[in-house]
Each structure stands twice: as structure tokens, then as C-alpha cells.
Protein backbone atom coordinates (compact mmCIF):
# COMPACT_ATOMS: atom_id res chain seq x y z
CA UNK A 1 -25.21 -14.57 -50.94
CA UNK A 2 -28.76 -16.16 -50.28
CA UNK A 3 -29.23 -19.86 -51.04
CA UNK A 4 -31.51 -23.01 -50.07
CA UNK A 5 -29.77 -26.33 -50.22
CA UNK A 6 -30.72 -29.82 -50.24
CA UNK A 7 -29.31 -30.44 -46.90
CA UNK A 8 -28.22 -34.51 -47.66
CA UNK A 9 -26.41 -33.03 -50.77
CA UNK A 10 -25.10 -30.29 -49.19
CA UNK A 11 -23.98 -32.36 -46.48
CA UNK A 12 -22.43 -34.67 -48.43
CA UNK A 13 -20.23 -32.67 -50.39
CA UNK A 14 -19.14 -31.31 -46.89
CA UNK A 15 -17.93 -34.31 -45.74
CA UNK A 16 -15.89 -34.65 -48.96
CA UNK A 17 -14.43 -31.46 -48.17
CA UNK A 18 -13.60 -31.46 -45.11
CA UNK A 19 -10.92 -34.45 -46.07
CA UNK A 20 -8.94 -32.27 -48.24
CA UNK A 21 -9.12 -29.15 -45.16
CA UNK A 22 -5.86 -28.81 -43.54
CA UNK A 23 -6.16 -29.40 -39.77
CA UNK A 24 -3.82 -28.02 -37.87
CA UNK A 25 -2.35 -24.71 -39.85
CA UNK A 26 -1.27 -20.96 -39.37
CA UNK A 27 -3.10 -20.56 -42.45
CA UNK A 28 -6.69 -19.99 -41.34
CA UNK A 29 -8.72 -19.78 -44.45
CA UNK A 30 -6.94 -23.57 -45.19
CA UNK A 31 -9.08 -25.01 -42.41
CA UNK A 32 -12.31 -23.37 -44.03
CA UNK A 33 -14.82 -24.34 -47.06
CA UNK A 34 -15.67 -22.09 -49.79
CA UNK A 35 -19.02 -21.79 -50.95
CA UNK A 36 -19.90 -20.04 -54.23
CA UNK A 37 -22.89 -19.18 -55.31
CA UNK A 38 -24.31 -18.22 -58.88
CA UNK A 39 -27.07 -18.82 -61.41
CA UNK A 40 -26.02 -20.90 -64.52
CA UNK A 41 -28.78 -21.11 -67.66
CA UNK A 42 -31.29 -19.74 -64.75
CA UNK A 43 -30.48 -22.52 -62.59
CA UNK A 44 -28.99 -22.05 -59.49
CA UNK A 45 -25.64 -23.75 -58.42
CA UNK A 46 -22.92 -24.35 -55.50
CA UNK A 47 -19.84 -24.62 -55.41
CA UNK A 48 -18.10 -26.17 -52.35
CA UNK A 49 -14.33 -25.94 -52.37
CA UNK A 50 -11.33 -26.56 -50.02
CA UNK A 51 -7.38 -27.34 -50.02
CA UNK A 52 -4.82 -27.65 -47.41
CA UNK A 53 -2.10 -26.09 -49.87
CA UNK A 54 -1.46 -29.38 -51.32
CA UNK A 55 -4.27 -31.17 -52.36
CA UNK A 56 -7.44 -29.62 -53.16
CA UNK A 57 -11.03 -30.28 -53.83
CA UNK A 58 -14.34 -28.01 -55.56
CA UNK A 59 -18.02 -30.14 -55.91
CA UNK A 60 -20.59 -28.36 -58.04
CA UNK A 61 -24.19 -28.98 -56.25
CA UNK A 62 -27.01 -28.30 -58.51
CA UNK A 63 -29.96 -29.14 -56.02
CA UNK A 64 -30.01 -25.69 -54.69
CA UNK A 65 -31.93 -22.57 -55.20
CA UNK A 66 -30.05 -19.53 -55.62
CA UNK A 67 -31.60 -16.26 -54.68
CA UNK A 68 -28.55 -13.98 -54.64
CA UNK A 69 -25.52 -14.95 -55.80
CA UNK A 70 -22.17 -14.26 -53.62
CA UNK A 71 -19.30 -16.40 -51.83
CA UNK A 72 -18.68 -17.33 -47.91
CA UNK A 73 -15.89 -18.69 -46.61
CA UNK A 74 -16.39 -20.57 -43.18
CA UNK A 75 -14.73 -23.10 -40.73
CA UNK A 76 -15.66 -26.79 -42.59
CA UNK A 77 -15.19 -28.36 -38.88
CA UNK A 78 -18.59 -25.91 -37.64
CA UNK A 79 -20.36 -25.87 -40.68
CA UNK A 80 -20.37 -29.52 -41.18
CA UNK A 81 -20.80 -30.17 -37.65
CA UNK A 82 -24.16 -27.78 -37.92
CA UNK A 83 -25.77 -29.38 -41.65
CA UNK A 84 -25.11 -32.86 -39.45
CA UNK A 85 -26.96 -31.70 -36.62
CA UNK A 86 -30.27 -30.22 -38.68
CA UNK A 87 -31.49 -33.77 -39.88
CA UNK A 88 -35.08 -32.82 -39.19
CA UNK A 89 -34.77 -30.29 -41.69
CA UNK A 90 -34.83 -31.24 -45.92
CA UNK A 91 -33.34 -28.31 -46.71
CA UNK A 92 -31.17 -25.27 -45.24
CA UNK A 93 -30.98 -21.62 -46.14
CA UNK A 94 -27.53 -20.53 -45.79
CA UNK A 95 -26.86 -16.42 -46.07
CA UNK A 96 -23.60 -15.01 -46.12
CA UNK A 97 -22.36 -11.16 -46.02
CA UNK A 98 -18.64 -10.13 -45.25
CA UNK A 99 -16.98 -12.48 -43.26
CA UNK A 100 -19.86 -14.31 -41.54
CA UNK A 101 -22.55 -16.68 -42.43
CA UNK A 102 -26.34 -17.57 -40.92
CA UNK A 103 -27.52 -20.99 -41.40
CA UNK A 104 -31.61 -21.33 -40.68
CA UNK A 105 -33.00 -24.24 -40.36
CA UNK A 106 -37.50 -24.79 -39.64
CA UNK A 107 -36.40 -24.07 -36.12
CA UNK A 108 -32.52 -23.30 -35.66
CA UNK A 109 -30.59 -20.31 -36.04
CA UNK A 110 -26.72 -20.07 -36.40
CA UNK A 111 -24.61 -17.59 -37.09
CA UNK A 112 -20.69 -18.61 -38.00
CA UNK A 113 -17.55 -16.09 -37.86
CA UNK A 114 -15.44 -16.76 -41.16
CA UNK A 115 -13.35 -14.78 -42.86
CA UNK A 116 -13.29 -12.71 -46.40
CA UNK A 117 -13.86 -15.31 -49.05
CA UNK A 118 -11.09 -12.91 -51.12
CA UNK A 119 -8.51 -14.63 -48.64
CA UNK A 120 -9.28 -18.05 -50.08
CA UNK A 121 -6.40 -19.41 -52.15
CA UNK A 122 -6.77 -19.68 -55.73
CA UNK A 123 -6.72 -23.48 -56.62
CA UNK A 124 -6.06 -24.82 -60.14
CA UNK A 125 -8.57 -25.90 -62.62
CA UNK A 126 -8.70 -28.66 -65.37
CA UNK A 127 -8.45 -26.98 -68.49
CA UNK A 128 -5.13 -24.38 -66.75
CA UNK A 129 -3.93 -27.65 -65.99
CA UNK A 130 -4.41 -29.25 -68.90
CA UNK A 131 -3.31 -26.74 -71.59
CA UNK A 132 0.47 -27.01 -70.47
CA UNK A 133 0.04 -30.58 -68.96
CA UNK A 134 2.67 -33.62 -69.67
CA UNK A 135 -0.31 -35.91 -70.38
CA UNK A 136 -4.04 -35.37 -70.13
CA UNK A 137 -5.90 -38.35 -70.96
CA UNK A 138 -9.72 -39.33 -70.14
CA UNK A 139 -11.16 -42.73 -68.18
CA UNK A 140 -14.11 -43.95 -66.80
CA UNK A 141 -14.09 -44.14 -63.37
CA UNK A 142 -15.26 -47.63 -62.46
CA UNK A 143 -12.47 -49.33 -64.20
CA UNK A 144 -9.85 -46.62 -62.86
CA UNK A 145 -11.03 -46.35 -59.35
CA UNK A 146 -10.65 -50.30 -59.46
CA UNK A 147 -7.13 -49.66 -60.28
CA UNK A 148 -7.03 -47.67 -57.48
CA UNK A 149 -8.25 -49.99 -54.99
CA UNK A 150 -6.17 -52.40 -55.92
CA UNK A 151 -3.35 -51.01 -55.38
CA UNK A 152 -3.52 -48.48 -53.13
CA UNK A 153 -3.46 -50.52 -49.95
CA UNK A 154 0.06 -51.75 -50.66
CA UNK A 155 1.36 -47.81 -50.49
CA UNK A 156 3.71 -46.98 -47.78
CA UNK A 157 2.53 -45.11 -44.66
CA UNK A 158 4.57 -42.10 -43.81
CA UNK A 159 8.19 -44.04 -44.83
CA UNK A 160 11.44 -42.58 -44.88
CA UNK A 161 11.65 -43.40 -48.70
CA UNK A 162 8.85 -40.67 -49.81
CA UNK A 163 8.61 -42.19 -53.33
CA UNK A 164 6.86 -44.65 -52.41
CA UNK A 165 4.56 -42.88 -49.75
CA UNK A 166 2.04 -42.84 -52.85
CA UNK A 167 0.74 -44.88 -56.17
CA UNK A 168 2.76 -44.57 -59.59
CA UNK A 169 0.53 -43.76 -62.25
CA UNK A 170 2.44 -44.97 -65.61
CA UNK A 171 1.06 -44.22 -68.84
CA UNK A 172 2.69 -45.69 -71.94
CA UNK A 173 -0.27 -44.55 -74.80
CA UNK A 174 -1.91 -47.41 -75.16
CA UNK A 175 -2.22 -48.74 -71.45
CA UNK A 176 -2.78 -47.36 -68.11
CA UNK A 177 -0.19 -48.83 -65.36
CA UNK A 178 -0.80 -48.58 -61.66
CA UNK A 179 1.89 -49.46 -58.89
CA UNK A 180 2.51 -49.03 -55.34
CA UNK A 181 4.98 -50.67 -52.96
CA UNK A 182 5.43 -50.45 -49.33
CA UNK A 183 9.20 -52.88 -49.48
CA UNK A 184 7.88 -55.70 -48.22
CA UNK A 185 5.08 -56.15 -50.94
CA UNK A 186 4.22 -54.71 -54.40
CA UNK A 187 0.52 -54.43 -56.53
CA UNK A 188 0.41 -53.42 -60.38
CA UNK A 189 -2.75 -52.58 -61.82
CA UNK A 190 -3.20 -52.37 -65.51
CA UNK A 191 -6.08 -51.21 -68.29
CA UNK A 192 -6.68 -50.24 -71.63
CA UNK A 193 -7.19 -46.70 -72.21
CA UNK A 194 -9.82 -45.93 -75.14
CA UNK A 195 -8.90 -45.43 -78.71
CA UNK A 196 -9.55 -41.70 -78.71
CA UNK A 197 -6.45 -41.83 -75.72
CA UNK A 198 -4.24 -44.34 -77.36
CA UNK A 199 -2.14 -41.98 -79.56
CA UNK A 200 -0.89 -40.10 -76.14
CA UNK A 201 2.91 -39.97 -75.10
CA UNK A 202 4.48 -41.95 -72.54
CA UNK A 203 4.53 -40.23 -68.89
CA UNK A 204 4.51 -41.29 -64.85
CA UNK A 205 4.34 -39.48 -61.67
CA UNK A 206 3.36 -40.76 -58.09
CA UNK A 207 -0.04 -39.46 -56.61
CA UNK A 208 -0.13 -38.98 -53.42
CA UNK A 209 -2.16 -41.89 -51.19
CA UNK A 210 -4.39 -39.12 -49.56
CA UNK A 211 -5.60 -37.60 -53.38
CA UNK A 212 -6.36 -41.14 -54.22
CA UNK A 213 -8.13 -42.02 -51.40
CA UNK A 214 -10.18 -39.13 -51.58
CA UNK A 215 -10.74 -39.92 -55.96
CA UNK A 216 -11.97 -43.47 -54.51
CA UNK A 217 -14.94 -41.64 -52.38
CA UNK A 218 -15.79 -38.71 -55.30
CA UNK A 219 -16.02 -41.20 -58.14
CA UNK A 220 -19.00 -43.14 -56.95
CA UNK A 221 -20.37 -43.03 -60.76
CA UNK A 222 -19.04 -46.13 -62.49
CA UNK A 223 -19.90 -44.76 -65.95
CA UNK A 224 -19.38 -41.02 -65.47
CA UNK A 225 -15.74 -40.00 -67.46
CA UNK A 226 -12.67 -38.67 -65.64
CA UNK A 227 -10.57 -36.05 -67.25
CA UNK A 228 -7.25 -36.88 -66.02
CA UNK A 229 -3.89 -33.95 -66.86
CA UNK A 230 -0.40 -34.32 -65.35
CA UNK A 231 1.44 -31.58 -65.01
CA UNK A 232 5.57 -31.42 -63.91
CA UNK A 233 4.43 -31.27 -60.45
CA UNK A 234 0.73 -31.74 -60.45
CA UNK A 235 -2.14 -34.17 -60.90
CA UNK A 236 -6.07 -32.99 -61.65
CA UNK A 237 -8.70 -35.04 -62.16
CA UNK A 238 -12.04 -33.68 -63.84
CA UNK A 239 -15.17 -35.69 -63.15
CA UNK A 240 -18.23 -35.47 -65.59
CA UNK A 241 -19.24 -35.45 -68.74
CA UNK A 242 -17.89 -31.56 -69.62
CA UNK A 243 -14.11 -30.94 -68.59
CA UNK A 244 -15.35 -27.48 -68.63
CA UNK A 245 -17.69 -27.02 -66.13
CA UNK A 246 -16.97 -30.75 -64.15
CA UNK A 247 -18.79 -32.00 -61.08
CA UNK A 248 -16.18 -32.17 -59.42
CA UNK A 249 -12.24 -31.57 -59.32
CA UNK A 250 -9.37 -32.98 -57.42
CA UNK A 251 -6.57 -31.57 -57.82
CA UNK A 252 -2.54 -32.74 -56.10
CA UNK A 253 0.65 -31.35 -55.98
CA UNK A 254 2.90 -34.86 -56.78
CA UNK A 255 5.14 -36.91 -55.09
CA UNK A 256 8.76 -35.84 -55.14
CA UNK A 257 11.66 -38.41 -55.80
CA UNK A 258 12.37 -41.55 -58.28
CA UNK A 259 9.95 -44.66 -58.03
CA UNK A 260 11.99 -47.80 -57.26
CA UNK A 261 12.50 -49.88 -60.20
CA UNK A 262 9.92 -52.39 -59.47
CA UNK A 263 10.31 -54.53 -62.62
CA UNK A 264 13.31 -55.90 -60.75
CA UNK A 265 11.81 -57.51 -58.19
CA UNK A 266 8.83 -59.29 -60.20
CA UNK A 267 9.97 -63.14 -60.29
CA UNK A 268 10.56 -64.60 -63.93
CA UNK A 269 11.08 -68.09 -62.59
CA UNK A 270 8.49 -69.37 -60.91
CA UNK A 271 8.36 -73.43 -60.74
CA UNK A 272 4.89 -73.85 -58.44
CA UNK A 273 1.69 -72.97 -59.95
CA UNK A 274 -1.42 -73.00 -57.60
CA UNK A 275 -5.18 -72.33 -58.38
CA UNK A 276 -7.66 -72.06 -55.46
CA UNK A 277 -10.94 -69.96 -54.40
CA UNK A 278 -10.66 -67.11 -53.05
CA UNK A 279 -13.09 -67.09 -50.72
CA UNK A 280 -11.69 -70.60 -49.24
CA UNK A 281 -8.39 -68.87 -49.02
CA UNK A 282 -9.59 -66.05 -47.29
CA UNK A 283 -11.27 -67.39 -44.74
CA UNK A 284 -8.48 -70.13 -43.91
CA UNK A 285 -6.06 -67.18 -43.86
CA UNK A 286 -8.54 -65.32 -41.60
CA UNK A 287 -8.70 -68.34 -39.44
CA UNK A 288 -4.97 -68.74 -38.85
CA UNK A 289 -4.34 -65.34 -37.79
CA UNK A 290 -6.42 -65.34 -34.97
CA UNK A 291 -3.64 -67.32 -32.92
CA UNK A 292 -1.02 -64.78 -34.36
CA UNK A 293 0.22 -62.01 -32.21
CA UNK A 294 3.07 -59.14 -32.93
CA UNK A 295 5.99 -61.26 -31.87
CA UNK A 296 5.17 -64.32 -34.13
CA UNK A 297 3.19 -63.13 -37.22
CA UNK A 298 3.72 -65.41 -39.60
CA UNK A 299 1.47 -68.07 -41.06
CA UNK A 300 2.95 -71.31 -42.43
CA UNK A 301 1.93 -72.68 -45.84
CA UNK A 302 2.27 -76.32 -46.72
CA UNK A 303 1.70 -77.36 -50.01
CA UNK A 304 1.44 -80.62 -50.88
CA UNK A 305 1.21 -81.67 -54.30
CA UNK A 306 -0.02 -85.40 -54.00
CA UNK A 307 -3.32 -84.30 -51.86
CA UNK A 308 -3.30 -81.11 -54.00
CA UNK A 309 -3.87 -79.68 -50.20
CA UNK A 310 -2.66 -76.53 -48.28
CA UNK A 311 -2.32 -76.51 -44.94
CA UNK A 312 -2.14 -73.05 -42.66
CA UNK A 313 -0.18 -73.22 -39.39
CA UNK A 314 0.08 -70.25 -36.55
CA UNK A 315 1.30 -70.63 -32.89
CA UNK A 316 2.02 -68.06 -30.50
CA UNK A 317 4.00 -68.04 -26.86
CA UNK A 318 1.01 -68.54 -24.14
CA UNK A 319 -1.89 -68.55 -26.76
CA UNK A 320 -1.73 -71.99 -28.51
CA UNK A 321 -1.56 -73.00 -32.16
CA UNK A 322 -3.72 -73.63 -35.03
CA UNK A 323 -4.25 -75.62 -38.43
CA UNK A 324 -6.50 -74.59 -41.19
CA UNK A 325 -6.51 -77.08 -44.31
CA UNK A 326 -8.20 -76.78 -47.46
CA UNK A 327 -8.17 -78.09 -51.25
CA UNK A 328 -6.59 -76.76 -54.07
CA UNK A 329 -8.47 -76.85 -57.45
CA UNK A 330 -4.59 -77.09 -58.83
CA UNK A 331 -1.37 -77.91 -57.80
CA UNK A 332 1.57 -78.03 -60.12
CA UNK A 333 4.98 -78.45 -59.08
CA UNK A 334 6.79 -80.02 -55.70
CA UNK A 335 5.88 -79.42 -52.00
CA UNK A 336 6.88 -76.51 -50.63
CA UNK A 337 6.90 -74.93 -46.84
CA UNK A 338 6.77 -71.05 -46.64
CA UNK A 339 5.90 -68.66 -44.11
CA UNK A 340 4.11 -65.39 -45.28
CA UNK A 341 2.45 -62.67 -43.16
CA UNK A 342 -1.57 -63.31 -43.20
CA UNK A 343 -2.59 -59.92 -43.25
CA UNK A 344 -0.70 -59.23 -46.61
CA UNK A 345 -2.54 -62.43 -48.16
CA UNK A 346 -5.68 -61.38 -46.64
CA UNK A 347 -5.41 -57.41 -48.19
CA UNK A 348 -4.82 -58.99 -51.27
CA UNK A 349 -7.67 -61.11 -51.57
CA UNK A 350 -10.00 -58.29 -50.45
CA UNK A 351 -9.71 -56.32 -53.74
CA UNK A 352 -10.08 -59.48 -56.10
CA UNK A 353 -13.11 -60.12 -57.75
CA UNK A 354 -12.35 -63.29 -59.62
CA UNK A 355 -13.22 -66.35 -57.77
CA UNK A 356 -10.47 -68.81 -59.11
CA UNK A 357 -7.11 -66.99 -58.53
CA UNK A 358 -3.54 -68.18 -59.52
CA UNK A 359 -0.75 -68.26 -56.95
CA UNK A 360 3.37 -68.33 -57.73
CA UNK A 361 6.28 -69.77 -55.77
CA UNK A 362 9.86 -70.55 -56.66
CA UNK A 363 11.49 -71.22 -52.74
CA UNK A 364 10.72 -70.55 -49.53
CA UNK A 365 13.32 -67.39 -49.26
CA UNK A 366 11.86 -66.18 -52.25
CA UNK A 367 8.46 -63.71 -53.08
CA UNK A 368 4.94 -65.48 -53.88
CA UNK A 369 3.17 -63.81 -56.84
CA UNK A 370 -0.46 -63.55 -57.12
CA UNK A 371 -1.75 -62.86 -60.48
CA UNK A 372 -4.82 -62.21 -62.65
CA UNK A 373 -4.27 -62.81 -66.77
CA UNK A 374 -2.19 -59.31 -67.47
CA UNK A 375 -4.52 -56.79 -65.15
CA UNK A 376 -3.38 -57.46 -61.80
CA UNK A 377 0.06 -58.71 -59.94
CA UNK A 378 0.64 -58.82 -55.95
CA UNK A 379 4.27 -59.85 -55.05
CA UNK A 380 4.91 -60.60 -51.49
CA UNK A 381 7.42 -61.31 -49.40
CA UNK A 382 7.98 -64.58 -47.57
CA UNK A 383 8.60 -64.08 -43.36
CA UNK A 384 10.47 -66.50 -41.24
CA UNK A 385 8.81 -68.81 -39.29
CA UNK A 386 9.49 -69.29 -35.52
């Protein structure tokens, strides 16, 4: 193999890989990046591809000139250490034979150790996927990686409950339904899927966090499609125009276990309506939690209908107190008191993009519900107050 790459491309799609590499394995050749090489239509073309035996990731690089085709399979950690270093150099001519590469830069040399790109495991593509798949559907990814974003954050880190240690991707036919829970708050997403998709059956599975986080950094074309298949225990995602021959693919083994039946724990009875702006509430919130600390977290809210005012309290042992207050553009319903933890306000607000937001209370023992017409809900769970 004999090719010269763009080396910002190249190194970009390095980076990318190097997130789905394992780390720490027994498994070698999981800690490496494939590259494969070939000539498609007479131009030439890349292929960069990892997995850690999980998840897995290929990106197609078309800025490159091919002069023999071939594969390599080297250490991501050296060769994207090496690309990062050359930034003199526009491009990079990268040759590989056996089980070692040479990278040549205008003045650098470097030869990297690998091993035989044979030894690489086969990882699945879109259309295997797809022709026994549960569901395969197609979305653009602005609109879905919003989804993603705002919901993602509320996923559970590592918990004992491994359902909910990723996002539940519901699909009914004529919607798209996003959810994620950590137990002490809980974000649903929604969209419309296009008409060509409507007709689909119903299906759900939990993606893992990591595969969704790493969707959220390969989708940076808001108007390129997504090919999206669920299998019985897989997820792929297809991104371009051509399923076929994609720019990229992601593909994740799923989430084991039963997604907690979150319906249950949406309020229905909600007596306090409040509108405010977001960006007012954000930085009050920010405010109050700067005299917070890990023993008293909570932020007091103070709604008072007459003034049509809120009022944020915090106080700490040995670090003082402090009182944010700010005007509500509407209040309907009686005063209410209730303690909630800033940070969870404050992650909420982050991936909102609508200025006048509607807020939800019943009691102070009970969940506050954000909510945004019928594309975005945020229940959270009240803390006690010192």
C-alpha cells in the first residue's frame, strides 16, 4: 500500500477513531486502526476503521491519492500521535508492507511496528445489518443528533442498573422517541420521521452512551441522511447520501436489560405553570451555585405569584449564602418553596434553544417538569433543603 493523504483529513478521521479503540486489551489488533486503501471510479480512497469488540467505527477519506492499493494495520495511539506532530507538512505519504508502516513527511521519517491487517476483526456493515434488521429507518442528522444532545446528558454513568447506562431509542412508525434517565432525572426527545419512514413497525433498544457520543462528533453535516438498522442486539448507523458505500459507519452492540417504565413517573397533575427566559434562568441558577458545595447542594426556589418573581437561595457551612431574584414572564398558580439541585436545572437549559421555556410544579416533594410543545420533556427531582 502507497498513499498521500491530506494530513488535516487524515488526522481528523484519526481522532474519531481512536475513540472507538479499546485501551487497555489482550487483544492487540483492538488497540490499532485499519487503513484500506483502493481506487474507486479512478479515484483514490481510505478507509480508516477501528472497534474495541463492541462498538466500532470505518470513515471513508476521499482527499487522498492512491498509488498502490493495500491495507495496514497500526497502533491508533502512535499513528495519531505522529499525523499530530507533522503540522508543517499538508500532506503525508503513508506506505505499508506486512506488518509495518513508514510515514514520510517533507522532512520526517517514521517507521511503525503493526501487525497483519488479516488479524483485524471483521466489523459489520449497513446493508448485513440491515437485511435481517428489526427496523431500519433513515434521518437527517441535524434534527437526530439534536435528539441526541438532548438527552444524552441525563444517561447514567457506569450504574448498577445497566439499562439505563445508555439512551432508549423508541420508534413507533410515525415518530422517533428518545429517552434517558439517570433515577434522579429523566429527558424525552421526540421527532417526526419522513413519510417514506412512516409505514415502519414499532421497535426500541438502548444505545449505548459511548456510540452516541461518538454519532454526536461524526454527524457534523446537518443535512447529510443517516441510515439507521436495529438489529436483536445491534445498532448501525450509515452516514451519507448512499447506504452502500457511506462516509461513514458506526456500528454498537446494544444495551442488555428492560428500560424502566418511564411513562410512570411523568406528572399528569401539575397545578403551577411558569414561563421565563432561559438565559435569565441560567445565569441566576449559575449564580446560586457558586455558594453550593457537596454537603449542601441544593438551591431553593421561591415562587411567588403576586410579584410573578423567583427567588434562588444557596448557603453553605463556612462559605456564606446567596440570593439571586429575577422576573417571570408568567406565573400561574400559588407560591411554592422547592429545593432542586442547580446543576440538573443548569444541564437542562444548556441543550434548549427556545428562549421562552415552560416550567411544571405540583408540591415541593414532588418532580418539576420542563417542557417544550410535544418535542422535549426534562423531569427532575426535587432535593431537600438544609
Amino acid at each position: 500500500m502507497k498513499v498521500i493523504c491530506d494530513r488535516s483529513a487524515l488526522l481528523d478521521g484519526i481522532n474519531l477513531i481512536s475513540g472507538v479503540t479499546a485501551s487497555r486489551t489482550p487483544r492487540a489488533q483492538l488497540t490499532c486502526v485499519r487503513l484500506s486503501a483502493e481506487k474507486v471510479d479512478g479515484a483514490g480512497q481510505l478507509v480508516l476503521s477501528g472497534t474495541d469488540g463492541e462498538l466500532s467505527l470505518s470513515i471513508t477519506l476521499d482527499r487522498v491519492d492512491v498509488e498502490h492499493g493495500g491495507d495496514a494495520l497500526i497502533p491508533a495511539d502512535k499513528l495519531r500521535q505522529i499525523v499530530g506532530a507533522e503540522d508543517a507538512d499538508a500532506t503525508l505519504t503513508i506506505e505499508a508492507d506486512a506488518d509495518s508502516a513508514t510515514i514520510r513527511g517533507q522532512d520526517a521519517y517514521f517507521k511503525v511496528l503493526g501487525y497483519p491487517p488479516q488479524d483485524f476483526p471483521t466489523i459489520p456493515t449497513y446493508l448485513e445489518t440491515a437485511r435481517n434488521a428489526r427496523s431500519a429507518f433513515e434521518h437527517t442528522a441535524g434534527p437526530l443528533t439534536e435528539l441526541i444532545g438532548r438527552t444524552l446528558f441525563c444517561a447514567a454513568r457506569e450504574n448498577t442498573r445497566y439499562a439505563i447506562n445508555g439512551v432508549l431509542f423508541k420508534r413507533d412508525g410515525k415518530r422517533l422517541e428518545l429517552v434517558a434517565t439517570d433515577g434522579r432525572r429523566l429527558a424525552m426527545a421526540r421527532t417526526g420521521l419522513s413519510a417514506s419512514d412512516k409505514d415502519g413497525g414499532a421497535t426500541q433498544c438502548i444505545v449505548p452512551s459511548k456510540a452516541l457520543g461518538i454519532l454526536q462528533k461524526v454527524a457534523q453535516i446537518d443535512d447529510e441522511p443517516i441510515h439507521i438498522a436495529i438489529g436483536d442486539n445491534l445498532a448501525i448507523f450509515a452516514l451519507g447520501a448512499d447506504a452502500e458505500n457511506p462516509r461513514a459507519t458506526l456500528s454498537s452492540t446494544l444495551v442488555e436489560g428492560q428500560f424502566p417504565p418511564y411513562e410512570d413517573v411523568i406528572p399528569r397533575d401539575q397545578d403551577k405553570t411558569i414561563v421565563f427566559d432561559r438565559d435569565v434562568m441560567a445565569s441566576a441558577v449559575r449564580r446560586s451555585a457558586l455558594l453550593t458545595n457537596e454537603e449542601s447542594r441544593g438551591v431553593e426556589f421561591a415562587f411567588t405569584a403576586e410579584e410573578k418573581q423567583l427567588q434562588l437561595s444557596s448557603r453553605a457551612p463556612e462559605m456564606g449564602e446567596a440570593r439571586i431574584t429575577i422576573d417571570l414572564a408568567e406565573y400561574k398558580g400559588d407560591d411554592i418553596t422547592i429545593g432542586f439541585n442547580p446543576h440538573y436545572i443548569a444541564d437542562a437549559l444548556k441543550v434548549i434553544d427556545e428562549s421562552a421555556i415552560t416550567f411544571e410544579l405540583r408540591a415541593a416533594n414532588k418532580p418539576g417538569v420542563v417542557r417544550l410543545a410535544n418535542d422535549f420533556l426534562y423531569v427532575v427531582m426535587p432535593v431537600n433543603l438544609p
